[in-house]
N, C-alpha and C. Protein backbone atom coordinates (compact mmCIF):
# COMPACT_ATOMS: atom_id res chain seq x y z
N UNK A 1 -17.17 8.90 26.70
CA UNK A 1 -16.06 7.99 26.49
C UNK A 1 -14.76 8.76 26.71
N UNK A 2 -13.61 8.16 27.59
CA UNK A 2 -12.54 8.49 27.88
C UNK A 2 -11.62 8.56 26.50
N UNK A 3 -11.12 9.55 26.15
CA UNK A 3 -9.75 9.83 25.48
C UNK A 3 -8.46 9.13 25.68
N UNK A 4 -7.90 8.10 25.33
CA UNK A 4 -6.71 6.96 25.50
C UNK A 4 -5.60 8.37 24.67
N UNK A 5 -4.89 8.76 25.85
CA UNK A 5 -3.37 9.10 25.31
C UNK A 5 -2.21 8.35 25.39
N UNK A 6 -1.43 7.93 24.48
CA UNK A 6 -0.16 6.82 24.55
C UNK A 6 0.81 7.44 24.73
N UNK A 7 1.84 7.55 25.36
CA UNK A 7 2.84 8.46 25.36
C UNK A 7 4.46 7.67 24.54
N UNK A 8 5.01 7.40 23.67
CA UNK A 8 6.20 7.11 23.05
C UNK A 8 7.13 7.73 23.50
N UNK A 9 8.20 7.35 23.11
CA UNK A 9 9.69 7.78 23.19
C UNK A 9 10.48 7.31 21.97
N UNK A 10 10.71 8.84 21.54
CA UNK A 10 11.53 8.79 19.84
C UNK A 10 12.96 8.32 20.16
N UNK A 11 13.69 8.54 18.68
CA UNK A 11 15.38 7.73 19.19
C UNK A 11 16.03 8.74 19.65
N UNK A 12 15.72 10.08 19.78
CA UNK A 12 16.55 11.02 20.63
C UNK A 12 15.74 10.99 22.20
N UNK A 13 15.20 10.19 22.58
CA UNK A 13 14.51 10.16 24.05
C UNK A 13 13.33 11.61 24.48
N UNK A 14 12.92 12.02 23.51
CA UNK A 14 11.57 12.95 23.45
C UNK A 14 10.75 12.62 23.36
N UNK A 15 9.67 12.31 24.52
CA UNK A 15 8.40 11.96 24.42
C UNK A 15 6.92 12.17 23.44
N UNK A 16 6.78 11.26 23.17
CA UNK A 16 5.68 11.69 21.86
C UNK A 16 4.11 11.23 22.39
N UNK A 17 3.43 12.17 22.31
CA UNK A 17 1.79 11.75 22.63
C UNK A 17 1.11 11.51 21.46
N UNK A 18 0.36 10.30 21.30
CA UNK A 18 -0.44 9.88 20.49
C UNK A 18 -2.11 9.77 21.24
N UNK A 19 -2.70 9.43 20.54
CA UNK A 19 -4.46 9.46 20.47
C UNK A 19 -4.58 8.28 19.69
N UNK A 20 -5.64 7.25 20.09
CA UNK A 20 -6.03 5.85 19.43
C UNK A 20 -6.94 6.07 18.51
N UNK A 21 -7.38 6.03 17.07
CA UNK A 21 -8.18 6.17 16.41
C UNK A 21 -9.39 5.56 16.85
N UNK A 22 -10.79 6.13 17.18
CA UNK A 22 -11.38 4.93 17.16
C UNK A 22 -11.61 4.46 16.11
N UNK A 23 -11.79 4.24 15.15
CA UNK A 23 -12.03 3.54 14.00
C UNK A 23 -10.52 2.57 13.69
N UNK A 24 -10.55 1.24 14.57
CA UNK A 24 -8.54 0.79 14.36
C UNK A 24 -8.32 0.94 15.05
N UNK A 25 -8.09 1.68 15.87
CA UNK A 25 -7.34 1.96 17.02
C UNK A 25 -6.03 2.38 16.60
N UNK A 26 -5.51 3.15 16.16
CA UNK A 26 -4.55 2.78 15.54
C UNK A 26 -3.82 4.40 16.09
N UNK A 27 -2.62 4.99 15.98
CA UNK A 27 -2.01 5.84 16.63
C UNK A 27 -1.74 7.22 15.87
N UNK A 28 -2.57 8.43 16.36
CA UNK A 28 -2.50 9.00 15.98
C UNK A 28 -2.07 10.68 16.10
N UNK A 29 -1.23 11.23 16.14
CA UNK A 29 -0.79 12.48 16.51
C UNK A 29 -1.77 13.45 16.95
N UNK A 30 -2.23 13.89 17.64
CA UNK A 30 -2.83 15.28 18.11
C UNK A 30 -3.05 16.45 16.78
N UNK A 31 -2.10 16.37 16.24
CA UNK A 31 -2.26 17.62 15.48
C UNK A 31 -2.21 17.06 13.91
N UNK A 32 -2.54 15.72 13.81
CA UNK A 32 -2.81 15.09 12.60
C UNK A 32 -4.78 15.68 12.43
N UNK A 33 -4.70 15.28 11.49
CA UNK A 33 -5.87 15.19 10.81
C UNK A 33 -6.56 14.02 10.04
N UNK A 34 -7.93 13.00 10.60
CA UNK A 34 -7.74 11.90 10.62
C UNK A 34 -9.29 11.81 9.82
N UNK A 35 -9.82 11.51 9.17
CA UNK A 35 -11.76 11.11 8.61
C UNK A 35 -11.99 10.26 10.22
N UNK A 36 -12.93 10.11 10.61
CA UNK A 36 -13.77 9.62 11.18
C UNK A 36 -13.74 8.09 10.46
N UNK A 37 -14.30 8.09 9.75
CA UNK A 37 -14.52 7.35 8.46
C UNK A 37 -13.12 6.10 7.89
N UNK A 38 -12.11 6.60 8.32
CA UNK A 38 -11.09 6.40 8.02
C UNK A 38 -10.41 4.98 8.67
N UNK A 39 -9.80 3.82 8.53
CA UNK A 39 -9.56 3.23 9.36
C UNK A 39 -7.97 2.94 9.55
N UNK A 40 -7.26 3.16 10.22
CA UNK A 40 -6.10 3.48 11.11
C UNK A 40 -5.51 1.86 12.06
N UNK A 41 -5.25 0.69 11.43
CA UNK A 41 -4.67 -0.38 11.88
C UNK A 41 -4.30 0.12 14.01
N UNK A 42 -4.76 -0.94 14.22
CA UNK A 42 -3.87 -0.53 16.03
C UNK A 42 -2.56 -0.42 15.70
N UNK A 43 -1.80 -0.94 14.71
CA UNK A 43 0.00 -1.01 14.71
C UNK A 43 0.25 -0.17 13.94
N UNK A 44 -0.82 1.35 13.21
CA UNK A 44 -0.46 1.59 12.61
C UNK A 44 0.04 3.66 13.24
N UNK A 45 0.92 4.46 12.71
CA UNK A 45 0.74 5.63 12.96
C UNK A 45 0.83 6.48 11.95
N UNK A 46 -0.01 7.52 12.38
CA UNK A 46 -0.32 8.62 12.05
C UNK A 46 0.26 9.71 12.20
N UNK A 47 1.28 10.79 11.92
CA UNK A 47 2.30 11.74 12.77
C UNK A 47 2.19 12.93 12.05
N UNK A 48 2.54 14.00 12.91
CA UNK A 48 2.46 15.65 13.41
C UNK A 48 2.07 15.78 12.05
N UNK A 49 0.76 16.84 12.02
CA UNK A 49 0.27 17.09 10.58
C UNK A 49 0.02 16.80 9.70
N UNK A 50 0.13 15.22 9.85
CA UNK A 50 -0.31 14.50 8.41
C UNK A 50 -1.78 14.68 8.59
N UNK A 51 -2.46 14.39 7.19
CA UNK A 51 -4.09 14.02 7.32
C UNK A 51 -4.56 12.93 5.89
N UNK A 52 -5.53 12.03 6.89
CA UNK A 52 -5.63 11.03 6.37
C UNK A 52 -7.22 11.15 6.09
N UNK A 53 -7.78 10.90 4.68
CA UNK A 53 -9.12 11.14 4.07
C UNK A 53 -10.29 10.10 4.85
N UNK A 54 -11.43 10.46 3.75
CA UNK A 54 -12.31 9.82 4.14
C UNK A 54 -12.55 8.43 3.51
N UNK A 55 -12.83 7.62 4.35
CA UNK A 55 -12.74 5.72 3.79
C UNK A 55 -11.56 5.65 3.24
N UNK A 56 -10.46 5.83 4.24
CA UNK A 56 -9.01 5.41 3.53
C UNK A 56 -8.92 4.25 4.98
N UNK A 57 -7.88 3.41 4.24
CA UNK A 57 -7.67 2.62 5.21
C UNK A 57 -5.94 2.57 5.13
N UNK A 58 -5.75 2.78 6.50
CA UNK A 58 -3.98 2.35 6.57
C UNK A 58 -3.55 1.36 7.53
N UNK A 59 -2.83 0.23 6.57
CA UNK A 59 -2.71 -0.95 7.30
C UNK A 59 -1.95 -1.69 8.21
N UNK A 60 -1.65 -3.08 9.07
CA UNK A 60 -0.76 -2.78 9.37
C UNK A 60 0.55 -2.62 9.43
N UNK A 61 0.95 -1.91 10.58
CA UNK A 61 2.53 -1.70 10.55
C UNK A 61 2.57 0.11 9.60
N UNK A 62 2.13 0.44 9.14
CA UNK A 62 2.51 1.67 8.37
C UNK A 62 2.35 2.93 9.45
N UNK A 63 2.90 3.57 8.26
CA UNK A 63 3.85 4.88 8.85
C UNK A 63 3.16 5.94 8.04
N UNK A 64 2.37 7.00 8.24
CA UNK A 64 2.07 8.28 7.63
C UNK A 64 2.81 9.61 7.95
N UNK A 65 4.02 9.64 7.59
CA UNK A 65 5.07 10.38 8.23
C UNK A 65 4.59 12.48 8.55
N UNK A 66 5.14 12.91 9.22
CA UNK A 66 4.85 14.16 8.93
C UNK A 66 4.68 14.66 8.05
N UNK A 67 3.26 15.77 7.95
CA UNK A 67 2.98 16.46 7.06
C UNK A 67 2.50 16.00 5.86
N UNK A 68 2.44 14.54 5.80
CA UNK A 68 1.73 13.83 4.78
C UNK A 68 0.24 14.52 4.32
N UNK A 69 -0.15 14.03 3.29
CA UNK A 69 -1.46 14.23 2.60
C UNK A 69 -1.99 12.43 2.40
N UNK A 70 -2.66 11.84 3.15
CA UNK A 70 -3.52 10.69 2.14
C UNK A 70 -4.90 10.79 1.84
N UNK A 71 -5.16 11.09 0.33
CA UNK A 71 -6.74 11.35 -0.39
C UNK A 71 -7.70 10.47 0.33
N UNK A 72 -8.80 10.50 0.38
CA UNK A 72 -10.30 9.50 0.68
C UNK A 72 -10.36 8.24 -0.31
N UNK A 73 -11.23 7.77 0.07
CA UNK A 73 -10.83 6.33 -0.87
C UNK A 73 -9.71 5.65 -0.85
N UNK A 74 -8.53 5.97 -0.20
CA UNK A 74 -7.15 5.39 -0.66
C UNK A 74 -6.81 4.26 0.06
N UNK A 75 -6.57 3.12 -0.34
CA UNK A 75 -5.86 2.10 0.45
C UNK A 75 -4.04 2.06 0.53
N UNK A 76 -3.79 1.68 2.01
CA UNK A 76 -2.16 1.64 1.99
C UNK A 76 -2.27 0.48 3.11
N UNK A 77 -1.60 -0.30 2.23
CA UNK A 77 -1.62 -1.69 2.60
C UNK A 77 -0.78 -1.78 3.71
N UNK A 78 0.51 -3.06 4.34
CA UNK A 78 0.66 -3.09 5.60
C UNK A 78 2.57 -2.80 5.39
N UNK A 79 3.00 -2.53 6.28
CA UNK A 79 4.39 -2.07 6.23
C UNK A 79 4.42 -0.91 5.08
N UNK A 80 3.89 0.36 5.25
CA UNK A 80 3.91 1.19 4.11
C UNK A 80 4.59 2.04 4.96
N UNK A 81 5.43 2.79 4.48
CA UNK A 81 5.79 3.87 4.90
C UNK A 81 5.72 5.23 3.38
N UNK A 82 4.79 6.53 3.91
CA UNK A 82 4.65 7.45 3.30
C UNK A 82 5.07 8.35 4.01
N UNK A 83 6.72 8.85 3.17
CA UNK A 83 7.47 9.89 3.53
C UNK A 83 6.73 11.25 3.94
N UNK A 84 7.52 11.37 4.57
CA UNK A 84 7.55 13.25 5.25
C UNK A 84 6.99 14.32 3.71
N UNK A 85 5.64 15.02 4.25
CA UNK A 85 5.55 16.23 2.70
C UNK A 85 4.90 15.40 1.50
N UNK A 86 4.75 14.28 1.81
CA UNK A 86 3.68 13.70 0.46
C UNK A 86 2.68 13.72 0.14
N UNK A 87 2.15 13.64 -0.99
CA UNK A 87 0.79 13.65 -1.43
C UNK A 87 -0.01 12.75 -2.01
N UNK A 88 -0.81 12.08 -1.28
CA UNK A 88 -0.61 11.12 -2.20
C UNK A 88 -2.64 11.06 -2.21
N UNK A 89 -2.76 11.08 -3.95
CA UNK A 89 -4.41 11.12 -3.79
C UNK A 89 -5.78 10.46 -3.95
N UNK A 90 -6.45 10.74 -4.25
CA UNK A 90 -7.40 9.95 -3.90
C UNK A 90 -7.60 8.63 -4.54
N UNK A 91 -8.63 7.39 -3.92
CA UNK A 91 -8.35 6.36 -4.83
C UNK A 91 -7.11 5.45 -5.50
N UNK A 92 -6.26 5.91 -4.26
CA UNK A 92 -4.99 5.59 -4.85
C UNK A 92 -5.04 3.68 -3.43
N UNK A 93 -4.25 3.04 -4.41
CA UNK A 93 -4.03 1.81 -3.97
C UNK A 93 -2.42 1.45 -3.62
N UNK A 94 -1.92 1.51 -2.57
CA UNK A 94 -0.63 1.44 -2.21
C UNK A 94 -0.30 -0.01 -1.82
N UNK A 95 0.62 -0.72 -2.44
CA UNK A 95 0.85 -2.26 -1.88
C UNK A 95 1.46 -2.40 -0.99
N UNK A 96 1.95 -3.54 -0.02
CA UNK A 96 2.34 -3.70 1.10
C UNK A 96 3.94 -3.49 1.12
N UNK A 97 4.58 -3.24 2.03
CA UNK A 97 6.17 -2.96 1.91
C UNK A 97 6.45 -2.19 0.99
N UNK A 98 6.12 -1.17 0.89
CA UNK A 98 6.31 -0.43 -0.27
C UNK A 98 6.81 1.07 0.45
N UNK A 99 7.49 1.73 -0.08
CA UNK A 99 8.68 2.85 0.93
C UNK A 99 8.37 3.86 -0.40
N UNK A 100 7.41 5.27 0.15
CA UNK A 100 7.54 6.69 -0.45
C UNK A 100 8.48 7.25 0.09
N UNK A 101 9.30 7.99 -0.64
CA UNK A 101 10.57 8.91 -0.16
C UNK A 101 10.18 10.03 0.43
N UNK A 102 10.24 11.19 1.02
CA UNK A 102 9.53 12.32 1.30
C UNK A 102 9.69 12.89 0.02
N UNK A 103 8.49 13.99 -0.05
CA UNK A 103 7.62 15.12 -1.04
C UNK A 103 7.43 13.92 -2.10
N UNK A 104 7.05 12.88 -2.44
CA UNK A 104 6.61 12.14 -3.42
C UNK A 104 4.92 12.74 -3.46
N UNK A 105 4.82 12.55 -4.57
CA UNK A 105 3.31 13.18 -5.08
C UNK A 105 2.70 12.04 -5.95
N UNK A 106 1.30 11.54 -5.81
CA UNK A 106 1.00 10.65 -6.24
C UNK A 106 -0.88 10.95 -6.40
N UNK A 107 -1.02 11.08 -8.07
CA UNK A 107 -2.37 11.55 -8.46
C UNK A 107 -3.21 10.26 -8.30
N UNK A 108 -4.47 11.12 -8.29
CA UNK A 108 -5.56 9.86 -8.06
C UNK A 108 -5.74 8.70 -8.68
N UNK A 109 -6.36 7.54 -8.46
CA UNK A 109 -6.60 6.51 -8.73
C UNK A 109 -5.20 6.00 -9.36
N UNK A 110 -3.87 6.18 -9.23
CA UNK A 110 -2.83 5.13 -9.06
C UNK A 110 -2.58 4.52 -8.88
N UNK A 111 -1.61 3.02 -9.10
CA UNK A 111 -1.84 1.63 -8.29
C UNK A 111 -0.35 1.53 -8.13
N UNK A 112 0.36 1.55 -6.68
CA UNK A 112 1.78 1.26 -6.97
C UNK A 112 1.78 -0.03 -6.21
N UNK A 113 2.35 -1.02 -6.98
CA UNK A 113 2.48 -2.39 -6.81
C UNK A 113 3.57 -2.83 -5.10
N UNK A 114 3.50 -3.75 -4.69
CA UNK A 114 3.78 -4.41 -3.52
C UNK A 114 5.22 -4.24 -3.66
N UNK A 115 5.95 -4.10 -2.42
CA UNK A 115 7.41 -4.00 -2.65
C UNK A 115 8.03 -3.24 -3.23
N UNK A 116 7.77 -1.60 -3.25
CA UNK A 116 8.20 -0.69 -4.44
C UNK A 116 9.01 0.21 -3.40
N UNK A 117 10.21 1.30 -3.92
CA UNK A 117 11.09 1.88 -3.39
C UNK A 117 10.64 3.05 -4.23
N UNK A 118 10.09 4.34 -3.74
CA UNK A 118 9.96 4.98 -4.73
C UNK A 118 10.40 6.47 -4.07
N UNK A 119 11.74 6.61 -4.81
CA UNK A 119 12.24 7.77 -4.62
C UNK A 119 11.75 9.92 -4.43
N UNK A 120 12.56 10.15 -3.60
CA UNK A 120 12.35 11.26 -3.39
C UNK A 120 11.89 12.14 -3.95
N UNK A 121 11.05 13.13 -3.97
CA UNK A 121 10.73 14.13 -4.96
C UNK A 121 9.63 13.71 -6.09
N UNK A 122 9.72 12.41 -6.10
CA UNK A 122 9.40 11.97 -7.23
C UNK A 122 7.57 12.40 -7.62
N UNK A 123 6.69 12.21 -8.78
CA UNK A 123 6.05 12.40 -9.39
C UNK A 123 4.67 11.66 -9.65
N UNK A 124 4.17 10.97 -9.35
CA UNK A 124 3.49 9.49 -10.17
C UNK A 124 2.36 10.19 -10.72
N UNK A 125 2.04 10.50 -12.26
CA UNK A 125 0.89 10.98 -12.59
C UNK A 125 -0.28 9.37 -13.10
N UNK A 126 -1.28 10.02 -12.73
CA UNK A 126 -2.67 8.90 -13.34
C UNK A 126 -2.30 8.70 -15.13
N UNK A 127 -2.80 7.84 -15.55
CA UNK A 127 -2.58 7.96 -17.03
C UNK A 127 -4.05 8.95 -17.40
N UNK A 128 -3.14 9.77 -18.15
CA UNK A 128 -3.89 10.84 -18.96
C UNK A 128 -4.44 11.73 -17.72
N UNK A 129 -3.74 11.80 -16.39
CA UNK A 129 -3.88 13.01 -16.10
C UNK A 129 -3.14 14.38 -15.26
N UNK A 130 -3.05 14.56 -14.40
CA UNK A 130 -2.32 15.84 -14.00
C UNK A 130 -1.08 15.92 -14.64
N UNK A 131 -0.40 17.02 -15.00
CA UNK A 131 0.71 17.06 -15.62
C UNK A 131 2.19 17.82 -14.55
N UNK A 132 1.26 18.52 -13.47
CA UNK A 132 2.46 19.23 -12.66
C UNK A 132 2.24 18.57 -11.04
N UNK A 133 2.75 19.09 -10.63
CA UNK A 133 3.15 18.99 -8.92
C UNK A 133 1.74 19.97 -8.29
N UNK A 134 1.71 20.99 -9.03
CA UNK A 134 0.52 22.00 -8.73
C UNK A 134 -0.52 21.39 -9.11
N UNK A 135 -0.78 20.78 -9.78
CA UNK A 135 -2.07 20.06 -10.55
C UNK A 135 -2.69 19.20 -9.17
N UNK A 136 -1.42 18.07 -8.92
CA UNK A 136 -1.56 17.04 -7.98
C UNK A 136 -1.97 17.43 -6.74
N UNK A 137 -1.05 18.49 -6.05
CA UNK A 137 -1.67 18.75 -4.78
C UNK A 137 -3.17 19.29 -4.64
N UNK A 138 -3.49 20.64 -6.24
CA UNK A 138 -5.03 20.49 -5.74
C UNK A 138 -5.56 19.73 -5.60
N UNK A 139 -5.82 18.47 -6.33
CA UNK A 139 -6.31 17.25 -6.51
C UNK A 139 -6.89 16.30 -5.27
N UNK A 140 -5.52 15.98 -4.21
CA UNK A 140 -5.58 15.87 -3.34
C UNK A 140 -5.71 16.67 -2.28
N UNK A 141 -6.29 18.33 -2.12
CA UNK A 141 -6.51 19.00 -0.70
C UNK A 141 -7.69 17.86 -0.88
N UNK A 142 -8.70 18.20 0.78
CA UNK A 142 -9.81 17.48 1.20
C UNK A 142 -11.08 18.39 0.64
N UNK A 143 -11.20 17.54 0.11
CA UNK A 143 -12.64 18.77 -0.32
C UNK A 143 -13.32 19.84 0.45
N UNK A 144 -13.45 19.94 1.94
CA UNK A 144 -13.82 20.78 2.78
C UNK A 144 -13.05 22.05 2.19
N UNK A 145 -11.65 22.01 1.83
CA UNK A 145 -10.56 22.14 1.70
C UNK A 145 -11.00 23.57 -0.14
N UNK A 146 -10.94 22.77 -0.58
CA UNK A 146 -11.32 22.84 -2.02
C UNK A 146 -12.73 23.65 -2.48
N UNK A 147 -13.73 22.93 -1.51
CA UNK A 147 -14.76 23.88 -1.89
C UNK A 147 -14.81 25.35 -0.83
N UNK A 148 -13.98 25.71 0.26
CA UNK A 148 -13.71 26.80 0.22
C UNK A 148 -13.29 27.56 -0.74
N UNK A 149 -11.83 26.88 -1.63
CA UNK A 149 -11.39 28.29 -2.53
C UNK A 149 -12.60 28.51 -3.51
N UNK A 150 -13.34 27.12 -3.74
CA UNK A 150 -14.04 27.57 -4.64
C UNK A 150 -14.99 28.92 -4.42
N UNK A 151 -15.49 28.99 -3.44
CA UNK A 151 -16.54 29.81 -2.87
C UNK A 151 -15.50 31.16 -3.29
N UNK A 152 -14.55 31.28 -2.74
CA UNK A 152 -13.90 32.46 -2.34
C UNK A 152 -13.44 32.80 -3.99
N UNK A 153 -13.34 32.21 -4.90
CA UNK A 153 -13.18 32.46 -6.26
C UNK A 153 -14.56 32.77 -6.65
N UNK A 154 -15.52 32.93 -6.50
CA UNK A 154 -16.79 33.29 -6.76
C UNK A 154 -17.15 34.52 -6.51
């Protein structure tokens, strides 16, 4: 099977190459990181270094901005945009039109409701669990990810 490259043009007129998920079809950066597993809307993208888990679904119209983190299990409903540097983890349920600021961090199984603006930097812990920024991001690496350090701590 042939490889579909899309080629874009950003608002400074720099050409951008994307890759179609097969799972969605949906648009995805070269140097993203995507599950197989994962399903990726056709209207939806994926960009430079983000990585998106296993059985996550991103819907349409959304945006997984650079360098993003989205956990396995996670749903992100349609018009989402997840800022530049976020984390956002597993089991987590994102509603539609809903805008992460960049470096927002968001622990597992969270539910942020439809239509939410949720500022920069910001935090969202699970009830009763992670307490830091360090907590959250282990939380969310990919387990491939995770059970390396473990090994290497052994």
């Amino acid at each position: 099977m042939a490889r579909m490259i899309e080629e874009l043009e950003d608002e400074t007129g720099a050409i951008i190459k994307y890759k179609r998920h097969a799972n969605g079809r949906g648009l995805v950066s070269p140097s993203a990181r995507v599950a197989e597993s994962a399903f990726i809307d056709a209207t939806a993208y994926v960009e430079a270094h983000a990585r998106v888990g296993l059985d996550s679904w991103v819907g349409a119209g959304s945006w997984i901005d650079k360098g993003a983190t989205v956990g396995d299990r996670t749903f992100v409903g349609s018009n989402v945009h997840i800022g530049e540097g976020c984390v956002v983890g597993s089991a987590v349920r994102i509603g539609s039109n809903t805008k992460l600021g960049s470096d927002v961090m968001v622990g597992n199984g969270v539910r942020i409701d439809r239509d939410q603006q949720v500022a920069a930097g910001t935090v969202i812990e699970p009830k009763g669990g992670a307490k830091s920024r360090a907590a959250l991001a282990a939380m969310s690496r990919p387990l491939t990810q995770r059970s390396q350090q473990s090994r290497r701590a052994a």
